[in-house]
PDB file of N, CA and C in Angstrom:
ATOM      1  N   UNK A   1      -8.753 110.816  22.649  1.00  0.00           N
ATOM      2  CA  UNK A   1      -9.377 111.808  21.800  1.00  0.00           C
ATOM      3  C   UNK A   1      -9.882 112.985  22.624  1.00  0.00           C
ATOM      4  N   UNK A   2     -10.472 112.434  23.940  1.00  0.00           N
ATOM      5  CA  UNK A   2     -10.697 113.834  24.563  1.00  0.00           C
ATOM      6  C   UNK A   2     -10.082 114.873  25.012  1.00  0.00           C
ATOM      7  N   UNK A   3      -8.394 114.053  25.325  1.00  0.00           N
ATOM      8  CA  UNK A   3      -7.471 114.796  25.956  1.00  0.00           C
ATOM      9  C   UNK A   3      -7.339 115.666  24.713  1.00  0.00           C
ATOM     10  N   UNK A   4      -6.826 115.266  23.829  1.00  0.00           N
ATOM     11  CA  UNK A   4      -6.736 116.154  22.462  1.00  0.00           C
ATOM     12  C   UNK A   4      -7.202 117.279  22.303  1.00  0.00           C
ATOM     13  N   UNK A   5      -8.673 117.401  22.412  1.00  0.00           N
ATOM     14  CA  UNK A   5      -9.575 118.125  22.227  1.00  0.00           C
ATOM     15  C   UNK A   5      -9.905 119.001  23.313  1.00  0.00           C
ATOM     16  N   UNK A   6      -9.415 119.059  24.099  1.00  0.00           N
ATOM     17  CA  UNK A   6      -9.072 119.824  25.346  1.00  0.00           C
ATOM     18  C   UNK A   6      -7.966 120.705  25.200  1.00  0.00           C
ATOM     19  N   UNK A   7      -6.746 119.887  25.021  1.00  0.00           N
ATOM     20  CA  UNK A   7      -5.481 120.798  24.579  1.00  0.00           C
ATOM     21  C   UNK A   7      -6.009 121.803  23.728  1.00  0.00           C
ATOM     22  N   UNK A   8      -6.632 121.107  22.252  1.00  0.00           N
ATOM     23  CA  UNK A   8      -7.203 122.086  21.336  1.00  0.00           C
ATOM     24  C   UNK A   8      -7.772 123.460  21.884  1.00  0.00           C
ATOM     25  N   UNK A   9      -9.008 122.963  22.362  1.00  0.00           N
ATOM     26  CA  UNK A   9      -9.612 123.734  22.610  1.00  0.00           C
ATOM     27  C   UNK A   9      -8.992 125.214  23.739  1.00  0.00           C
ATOM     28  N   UNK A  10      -7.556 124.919  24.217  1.00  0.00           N
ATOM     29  CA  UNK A  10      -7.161 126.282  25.343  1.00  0.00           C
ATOM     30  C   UNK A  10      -6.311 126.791  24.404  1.00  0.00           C
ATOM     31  N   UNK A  11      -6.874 128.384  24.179  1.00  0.00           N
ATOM     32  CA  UNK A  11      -6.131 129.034  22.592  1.00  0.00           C
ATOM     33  C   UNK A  11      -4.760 129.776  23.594  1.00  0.00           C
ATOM     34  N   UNK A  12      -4.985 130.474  24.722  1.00  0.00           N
ATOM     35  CA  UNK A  12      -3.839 131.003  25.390  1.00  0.00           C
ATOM     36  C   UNK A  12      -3.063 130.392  26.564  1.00  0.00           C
ATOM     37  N   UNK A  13      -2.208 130.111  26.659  1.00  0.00           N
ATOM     38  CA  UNK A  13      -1.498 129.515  28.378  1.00  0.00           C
ATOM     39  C   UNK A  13      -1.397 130.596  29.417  1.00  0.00           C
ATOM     40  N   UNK A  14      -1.299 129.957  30.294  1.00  0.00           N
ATOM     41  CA  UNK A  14      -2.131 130.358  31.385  1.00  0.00           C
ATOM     42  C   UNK A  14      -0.928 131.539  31.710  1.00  0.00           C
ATOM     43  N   UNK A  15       0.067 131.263  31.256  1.00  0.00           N
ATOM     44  CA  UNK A  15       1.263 132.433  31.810  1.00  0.00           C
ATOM     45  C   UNK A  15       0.674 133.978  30.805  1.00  0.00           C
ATOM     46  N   UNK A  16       0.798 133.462  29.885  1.00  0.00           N
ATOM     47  CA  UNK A  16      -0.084 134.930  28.984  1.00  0.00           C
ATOM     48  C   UNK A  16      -1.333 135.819  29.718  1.00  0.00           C
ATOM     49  N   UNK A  17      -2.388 134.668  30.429  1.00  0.00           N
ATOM     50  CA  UNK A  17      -3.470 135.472  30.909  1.00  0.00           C
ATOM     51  C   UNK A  17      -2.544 136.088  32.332  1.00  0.00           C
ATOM     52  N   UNK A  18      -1.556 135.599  33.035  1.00  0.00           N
ATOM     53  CA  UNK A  18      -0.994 135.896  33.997  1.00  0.00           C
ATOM     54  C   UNK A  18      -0.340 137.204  34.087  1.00  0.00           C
ATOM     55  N   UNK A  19       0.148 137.486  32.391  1.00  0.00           N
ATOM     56  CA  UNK A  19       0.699 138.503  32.278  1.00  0.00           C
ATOM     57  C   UNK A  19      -0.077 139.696  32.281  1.00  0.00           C
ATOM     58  N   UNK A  20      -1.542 139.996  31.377  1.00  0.00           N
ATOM     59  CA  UNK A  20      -2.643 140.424  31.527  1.00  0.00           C
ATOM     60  C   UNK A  20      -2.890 140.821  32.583  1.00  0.00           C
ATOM     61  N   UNK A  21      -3.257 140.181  33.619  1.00  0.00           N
ATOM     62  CA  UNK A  21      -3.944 140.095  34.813  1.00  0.00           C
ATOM     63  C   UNK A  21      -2.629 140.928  35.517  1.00  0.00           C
ATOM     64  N   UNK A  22      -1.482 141.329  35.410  1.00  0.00           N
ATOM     65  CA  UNK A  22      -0.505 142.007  36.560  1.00  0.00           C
ATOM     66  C   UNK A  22      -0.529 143.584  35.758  1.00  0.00           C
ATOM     67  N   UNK A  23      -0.489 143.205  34.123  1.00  0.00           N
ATOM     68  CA  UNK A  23      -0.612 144.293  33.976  1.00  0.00           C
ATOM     69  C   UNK A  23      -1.773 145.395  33.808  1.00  0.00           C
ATOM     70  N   UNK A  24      -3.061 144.722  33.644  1.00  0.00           N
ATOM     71  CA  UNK A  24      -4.080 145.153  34.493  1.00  0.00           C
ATOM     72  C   UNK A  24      -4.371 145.721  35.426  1.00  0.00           C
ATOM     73  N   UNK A  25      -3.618 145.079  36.666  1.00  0.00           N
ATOM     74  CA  UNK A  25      -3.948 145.251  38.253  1.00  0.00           C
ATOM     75  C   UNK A  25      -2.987 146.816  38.300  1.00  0.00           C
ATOM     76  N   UNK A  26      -1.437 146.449  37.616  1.00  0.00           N
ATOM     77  CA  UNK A  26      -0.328 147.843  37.540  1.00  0.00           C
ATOM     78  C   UNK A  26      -1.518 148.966  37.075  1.00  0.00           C
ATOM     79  N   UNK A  27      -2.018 149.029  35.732  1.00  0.00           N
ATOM     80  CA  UNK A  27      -2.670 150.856  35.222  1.00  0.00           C
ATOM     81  C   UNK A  27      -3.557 150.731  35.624  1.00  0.00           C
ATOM     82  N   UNK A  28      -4.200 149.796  36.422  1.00  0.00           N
ATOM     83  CA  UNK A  28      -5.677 150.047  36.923  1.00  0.00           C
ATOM     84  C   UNK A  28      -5.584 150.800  38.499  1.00  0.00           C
ATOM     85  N   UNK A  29      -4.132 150.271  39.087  1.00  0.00           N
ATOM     86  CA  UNK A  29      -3.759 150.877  40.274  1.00  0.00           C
ATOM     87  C   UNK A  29      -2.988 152.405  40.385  1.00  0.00           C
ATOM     88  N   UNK A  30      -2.048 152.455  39.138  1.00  0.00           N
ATOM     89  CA  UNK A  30      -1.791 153.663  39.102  1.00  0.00           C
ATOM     90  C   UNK A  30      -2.309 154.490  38.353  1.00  0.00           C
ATOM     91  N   UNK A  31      -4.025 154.384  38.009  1.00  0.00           N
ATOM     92  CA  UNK A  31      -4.824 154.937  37.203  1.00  0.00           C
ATOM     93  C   UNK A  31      -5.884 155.950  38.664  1.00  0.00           C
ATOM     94  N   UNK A  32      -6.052 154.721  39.098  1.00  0.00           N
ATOM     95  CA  UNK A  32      -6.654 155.060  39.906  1.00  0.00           C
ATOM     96  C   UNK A  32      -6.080 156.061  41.251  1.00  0.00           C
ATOM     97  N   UNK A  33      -4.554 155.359  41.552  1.00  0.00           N
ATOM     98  CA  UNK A  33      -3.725 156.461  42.694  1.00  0.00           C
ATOM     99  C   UNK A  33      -3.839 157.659  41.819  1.00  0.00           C
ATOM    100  N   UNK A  34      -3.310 158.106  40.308  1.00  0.00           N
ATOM    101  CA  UNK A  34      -3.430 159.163  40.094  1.00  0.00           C
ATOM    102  C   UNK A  34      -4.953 160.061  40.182  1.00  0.00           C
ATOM    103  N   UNK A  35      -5.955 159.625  40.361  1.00  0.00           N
ATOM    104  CA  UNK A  35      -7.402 160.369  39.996  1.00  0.00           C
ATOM    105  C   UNK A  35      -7.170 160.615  41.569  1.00  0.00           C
ATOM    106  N   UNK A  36      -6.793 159.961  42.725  1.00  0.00           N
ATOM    107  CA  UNK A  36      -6.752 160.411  43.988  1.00  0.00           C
ATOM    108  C   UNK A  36      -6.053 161.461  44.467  1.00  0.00           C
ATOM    109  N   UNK A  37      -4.792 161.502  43.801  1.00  0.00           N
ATOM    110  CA  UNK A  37      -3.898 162.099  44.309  1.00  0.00           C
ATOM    111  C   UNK A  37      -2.652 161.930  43.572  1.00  0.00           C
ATOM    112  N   UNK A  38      -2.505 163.275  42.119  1.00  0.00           N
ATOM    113  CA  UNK A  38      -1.821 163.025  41.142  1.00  0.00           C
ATOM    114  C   UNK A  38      -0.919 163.691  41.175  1.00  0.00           C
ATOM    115  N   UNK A  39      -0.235 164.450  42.515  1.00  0.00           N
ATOM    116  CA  UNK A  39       0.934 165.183  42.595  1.00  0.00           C
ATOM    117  C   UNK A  39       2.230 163.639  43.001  1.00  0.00           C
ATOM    118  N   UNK A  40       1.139 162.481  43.337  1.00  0.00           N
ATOM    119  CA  UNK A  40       2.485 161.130  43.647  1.00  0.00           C
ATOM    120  C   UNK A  40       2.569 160.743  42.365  1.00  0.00           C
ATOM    121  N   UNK A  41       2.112 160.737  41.329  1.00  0.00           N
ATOM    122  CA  UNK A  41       2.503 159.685  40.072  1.00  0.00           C
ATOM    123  C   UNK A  41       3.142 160.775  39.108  1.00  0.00           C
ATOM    124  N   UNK A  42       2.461 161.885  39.091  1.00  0.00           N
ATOM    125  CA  UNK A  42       3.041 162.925  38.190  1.00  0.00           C
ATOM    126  C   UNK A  42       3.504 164.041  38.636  1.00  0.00           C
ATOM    127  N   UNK A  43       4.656 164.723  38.623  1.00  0.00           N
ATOM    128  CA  UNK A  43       5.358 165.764  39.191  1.00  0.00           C
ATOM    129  C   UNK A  43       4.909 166.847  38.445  1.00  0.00           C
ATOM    130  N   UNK A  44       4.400 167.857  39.473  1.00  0.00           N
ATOM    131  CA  UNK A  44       4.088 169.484  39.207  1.00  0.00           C
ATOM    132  C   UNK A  44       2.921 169.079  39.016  1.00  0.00           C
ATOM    133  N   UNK A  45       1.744 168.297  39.390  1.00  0.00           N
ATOM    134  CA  UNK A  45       0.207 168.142  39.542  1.00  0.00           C
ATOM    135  C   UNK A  45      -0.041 167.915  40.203  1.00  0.00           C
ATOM    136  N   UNK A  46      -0.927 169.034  40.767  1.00  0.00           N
ATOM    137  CA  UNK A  46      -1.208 169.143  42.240  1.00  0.00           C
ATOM    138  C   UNK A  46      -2.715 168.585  42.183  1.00  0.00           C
ATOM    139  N   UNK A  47      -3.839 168.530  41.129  1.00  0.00           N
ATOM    140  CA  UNK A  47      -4.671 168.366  41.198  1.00  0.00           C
ATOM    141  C   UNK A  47      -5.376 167.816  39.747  1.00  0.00           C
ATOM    142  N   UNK A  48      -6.379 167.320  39.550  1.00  0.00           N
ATOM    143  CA  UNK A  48      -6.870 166.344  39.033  1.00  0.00           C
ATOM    144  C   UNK A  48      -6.926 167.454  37.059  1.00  0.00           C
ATOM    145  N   UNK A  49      -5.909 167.588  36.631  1.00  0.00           N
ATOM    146  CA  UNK A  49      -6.927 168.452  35.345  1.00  0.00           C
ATOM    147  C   UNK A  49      -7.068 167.843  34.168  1.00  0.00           C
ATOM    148  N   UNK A  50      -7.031 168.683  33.260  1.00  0.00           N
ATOM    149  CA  UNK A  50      -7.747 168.148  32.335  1.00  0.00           C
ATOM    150  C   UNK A  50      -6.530 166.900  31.167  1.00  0.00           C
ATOM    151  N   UNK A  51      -5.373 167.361  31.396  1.00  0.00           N
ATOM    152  CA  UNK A  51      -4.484 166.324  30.916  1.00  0.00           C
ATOM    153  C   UNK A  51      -4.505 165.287  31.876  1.00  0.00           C
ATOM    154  N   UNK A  52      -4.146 165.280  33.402  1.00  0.00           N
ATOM    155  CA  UNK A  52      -4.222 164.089  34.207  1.00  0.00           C
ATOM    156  C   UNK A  52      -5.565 163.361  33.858  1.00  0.00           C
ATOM    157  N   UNK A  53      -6.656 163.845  33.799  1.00  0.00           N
ATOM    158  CA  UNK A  53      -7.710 163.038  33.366  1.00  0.00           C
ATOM    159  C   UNK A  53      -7.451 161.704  31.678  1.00  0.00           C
ATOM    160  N   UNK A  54      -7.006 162.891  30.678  1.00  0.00           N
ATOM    161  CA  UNK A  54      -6.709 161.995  29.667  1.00  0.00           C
ATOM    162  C   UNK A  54      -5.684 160.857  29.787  1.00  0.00           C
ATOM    163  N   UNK A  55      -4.280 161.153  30.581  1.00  0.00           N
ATOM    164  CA  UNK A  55      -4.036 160.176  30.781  1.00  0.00           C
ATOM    165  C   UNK A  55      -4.698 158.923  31.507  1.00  0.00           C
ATOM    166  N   UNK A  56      -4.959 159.402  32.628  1.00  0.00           N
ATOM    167  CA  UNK A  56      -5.676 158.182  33.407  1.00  0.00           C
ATOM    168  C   UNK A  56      -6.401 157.315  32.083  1.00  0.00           C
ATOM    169  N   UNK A  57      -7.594 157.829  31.613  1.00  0.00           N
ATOM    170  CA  UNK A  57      -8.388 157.691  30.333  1.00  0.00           C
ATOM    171  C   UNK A  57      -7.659 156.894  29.093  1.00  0.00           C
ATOM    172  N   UNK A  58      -6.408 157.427  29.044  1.00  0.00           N
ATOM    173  CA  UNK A  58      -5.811 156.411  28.000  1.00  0.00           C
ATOM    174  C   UNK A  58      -5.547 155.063  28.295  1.00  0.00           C
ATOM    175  N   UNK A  59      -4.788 154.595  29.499  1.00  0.00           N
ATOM    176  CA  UNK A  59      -4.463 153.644  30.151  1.00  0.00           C
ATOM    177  C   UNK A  59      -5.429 152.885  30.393  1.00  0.00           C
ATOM    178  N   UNK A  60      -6.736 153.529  30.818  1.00  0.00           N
ATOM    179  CA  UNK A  60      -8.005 152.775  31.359  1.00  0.00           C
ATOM    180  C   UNK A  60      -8.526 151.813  30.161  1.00  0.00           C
ATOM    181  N   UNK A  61      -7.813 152.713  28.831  1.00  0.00           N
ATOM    182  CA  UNK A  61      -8.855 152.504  27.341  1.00  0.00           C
ATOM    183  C   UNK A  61      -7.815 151.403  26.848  1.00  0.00           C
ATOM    184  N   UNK A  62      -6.546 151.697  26.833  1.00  0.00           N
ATOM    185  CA  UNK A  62      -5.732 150.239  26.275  1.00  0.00           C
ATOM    186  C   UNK A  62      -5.616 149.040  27.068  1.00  0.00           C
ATOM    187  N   UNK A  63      -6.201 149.141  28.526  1.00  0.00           N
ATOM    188  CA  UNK A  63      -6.450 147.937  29.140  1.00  0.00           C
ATOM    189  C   UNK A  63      -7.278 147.155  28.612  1.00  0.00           C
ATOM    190  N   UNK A  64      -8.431 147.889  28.515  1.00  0.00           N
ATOM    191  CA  UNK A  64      -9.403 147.218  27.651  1.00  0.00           C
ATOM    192  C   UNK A  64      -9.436 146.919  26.267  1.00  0.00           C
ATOM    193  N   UNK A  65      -8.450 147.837  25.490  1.00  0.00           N
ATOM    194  CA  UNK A  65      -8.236 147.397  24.163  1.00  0.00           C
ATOM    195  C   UNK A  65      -7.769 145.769  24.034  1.00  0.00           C
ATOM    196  N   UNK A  66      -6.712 145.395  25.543  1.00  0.00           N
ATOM    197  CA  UNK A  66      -6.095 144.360  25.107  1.00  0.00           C
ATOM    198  C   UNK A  66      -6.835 143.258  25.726  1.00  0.00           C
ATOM    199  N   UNK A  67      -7.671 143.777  26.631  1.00  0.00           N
ATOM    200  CA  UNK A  67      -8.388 142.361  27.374  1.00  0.00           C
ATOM    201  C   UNK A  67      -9.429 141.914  26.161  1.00  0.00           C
ATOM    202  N   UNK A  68     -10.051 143.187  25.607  1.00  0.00           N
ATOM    203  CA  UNK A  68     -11.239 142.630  24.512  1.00  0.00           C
ATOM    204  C   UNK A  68     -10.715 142.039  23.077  1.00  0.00           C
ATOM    205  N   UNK A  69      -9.427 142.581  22.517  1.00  0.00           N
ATOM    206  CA  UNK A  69      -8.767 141.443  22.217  1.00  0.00           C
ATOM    207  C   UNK A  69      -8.138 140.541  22.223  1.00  0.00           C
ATOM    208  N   UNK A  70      -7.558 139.693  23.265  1.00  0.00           N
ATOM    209  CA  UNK A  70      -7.790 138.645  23.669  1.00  0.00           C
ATOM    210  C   UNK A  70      -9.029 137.940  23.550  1.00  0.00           C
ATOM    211  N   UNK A  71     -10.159 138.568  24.079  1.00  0.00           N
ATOM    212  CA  UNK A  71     -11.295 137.180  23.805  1.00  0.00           C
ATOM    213  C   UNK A  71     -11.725 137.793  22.789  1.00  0.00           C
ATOM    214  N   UNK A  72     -11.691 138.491  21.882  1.00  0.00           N
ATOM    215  CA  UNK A  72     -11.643 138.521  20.099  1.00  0.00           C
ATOM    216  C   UNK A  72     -11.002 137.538  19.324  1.00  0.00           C
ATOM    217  N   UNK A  73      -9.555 137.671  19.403  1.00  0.00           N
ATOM    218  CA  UNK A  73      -9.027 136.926  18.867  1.00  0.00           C
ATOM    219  C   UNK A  73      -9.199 135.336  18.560  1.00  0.00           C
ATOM    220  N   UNK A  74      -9.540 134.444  19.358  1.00  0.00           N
ATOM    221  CA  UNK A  74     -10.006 132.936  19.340  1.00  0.00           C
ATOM    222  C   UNK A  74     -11.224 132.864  18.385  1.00  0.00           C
ATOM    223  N   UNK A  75     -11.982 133.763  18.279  1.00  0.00           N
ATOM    224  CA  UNK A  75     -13.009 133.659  17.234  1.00  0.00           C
ATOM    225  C   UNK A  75     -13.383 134.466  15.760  1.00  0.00           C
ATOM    226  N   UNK A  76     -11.756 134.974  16.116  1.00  0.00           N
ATOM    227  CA  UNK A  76     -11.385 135.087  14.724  1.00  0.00           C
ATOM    228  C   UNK A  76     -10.747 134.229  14.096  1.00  0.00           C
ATOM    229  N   UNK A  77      -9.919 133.692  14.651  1.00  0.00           N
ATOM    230  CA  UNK A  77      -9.759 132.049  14.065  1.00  0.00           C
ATOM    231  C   UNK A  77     -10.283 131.210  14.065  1.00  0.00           C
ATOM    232  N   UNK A  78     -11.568 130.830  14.619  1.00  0.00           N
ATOM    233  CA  UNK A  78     -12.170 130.249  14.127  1.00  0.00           C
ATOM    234  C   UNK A  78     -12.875 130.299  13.330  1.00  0.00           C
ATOM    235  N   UNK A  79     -13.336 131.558  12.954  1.00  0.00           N
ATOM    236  CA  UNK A  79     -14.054 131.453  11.945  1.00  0.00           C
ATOM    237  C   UNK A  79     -13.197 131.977  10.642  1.00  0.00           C
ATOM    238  N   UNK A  80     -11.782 132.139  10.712  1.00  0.00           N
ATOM    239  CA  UNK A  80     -10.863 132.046   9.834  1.00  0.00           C
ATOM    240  C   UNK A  80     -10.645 130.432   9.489  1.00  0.00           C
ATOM    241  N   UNK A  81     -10.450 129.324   9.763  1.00  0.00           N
ATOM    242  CA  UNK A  81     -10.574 127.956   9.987  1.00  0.00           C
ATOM    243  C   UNK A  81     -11.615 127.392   9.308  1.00  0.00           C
ATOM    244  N   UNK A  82     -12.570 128.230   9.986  1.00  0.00           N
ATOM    245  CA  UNK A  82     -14.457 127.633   8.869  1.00  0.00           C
ATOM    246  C   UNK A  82     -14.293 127.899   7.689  1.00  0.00           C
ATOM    247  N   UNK A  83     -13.635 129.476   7.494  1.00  0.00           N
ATOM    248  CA  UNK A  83     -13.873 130.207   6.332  1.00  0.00           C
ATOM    249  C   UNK A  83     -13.333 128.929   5.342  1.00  0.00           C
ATOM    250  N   UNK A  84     -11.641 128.722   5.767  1.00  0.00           N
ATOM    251  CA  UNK A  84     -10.943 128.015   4.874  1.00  0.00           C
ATOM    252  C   UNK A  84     -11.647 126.603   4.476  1.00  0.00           C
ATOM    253  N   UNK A  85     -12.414 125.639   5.741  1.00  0.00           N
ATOM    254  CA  UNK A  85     -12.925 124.640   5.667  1.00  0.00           C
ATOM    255  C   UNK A  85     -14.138 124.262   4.537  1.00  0.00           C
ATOM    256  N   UNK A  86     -14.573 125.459   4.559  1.00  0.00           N
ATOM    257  CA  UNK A  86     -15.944 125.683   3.557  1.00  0.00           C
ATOM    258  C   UNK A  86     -15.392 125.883   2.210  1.00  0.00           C
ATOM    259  N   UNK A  87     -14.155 126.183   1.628  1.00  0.00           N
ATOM    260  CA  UNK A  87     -13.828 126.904   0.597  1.00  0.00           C
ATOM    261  C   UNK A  87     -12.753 125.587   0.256  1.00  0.00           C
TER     262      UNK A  87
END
């Protein structure tokens, strides 16, 4: 019963968070090379302006869109699960 409830309890495999975690490390690295020095990632920018900023900014913002859903998601099913359990 405990093993069970263990399985249960891990909502993602570990290759999914694996995938996360590289693509993370990728726009967080070429987020960051570009704010240093954005004439290597983007051609004809010699310097930091106001579009190189938004990009960086976008990338920075859907990283986090997907890491915070991920640990969203598990407790929306569960309490999708309760909802149904109660009803």
């Amino acid at each position: 019963m405990s093993d069970r409830n263990n399985k249960i309890s891990k909502f993602l495999p570990v290759w999914v968070w694996a995938i996360v975690l590289i693509q993370l490390f990728l726009v967080l690295f070429f987020s960051v090379g570009t704010a240093m020095n954005p004439g290597d990632f983007i051609p004809e920018v010699s310097e930091l302006n106001y579009v190189t900023q938004l990009y960086i900014t976008r990338n920075i913002t859907v990283v986090l869109g997907i890491v915070v859903a991920l640990l969203i998601v598990p407790t929306l099913l569960a309490t999708g699960y309760l909802w149904k359990r109660i009803r």
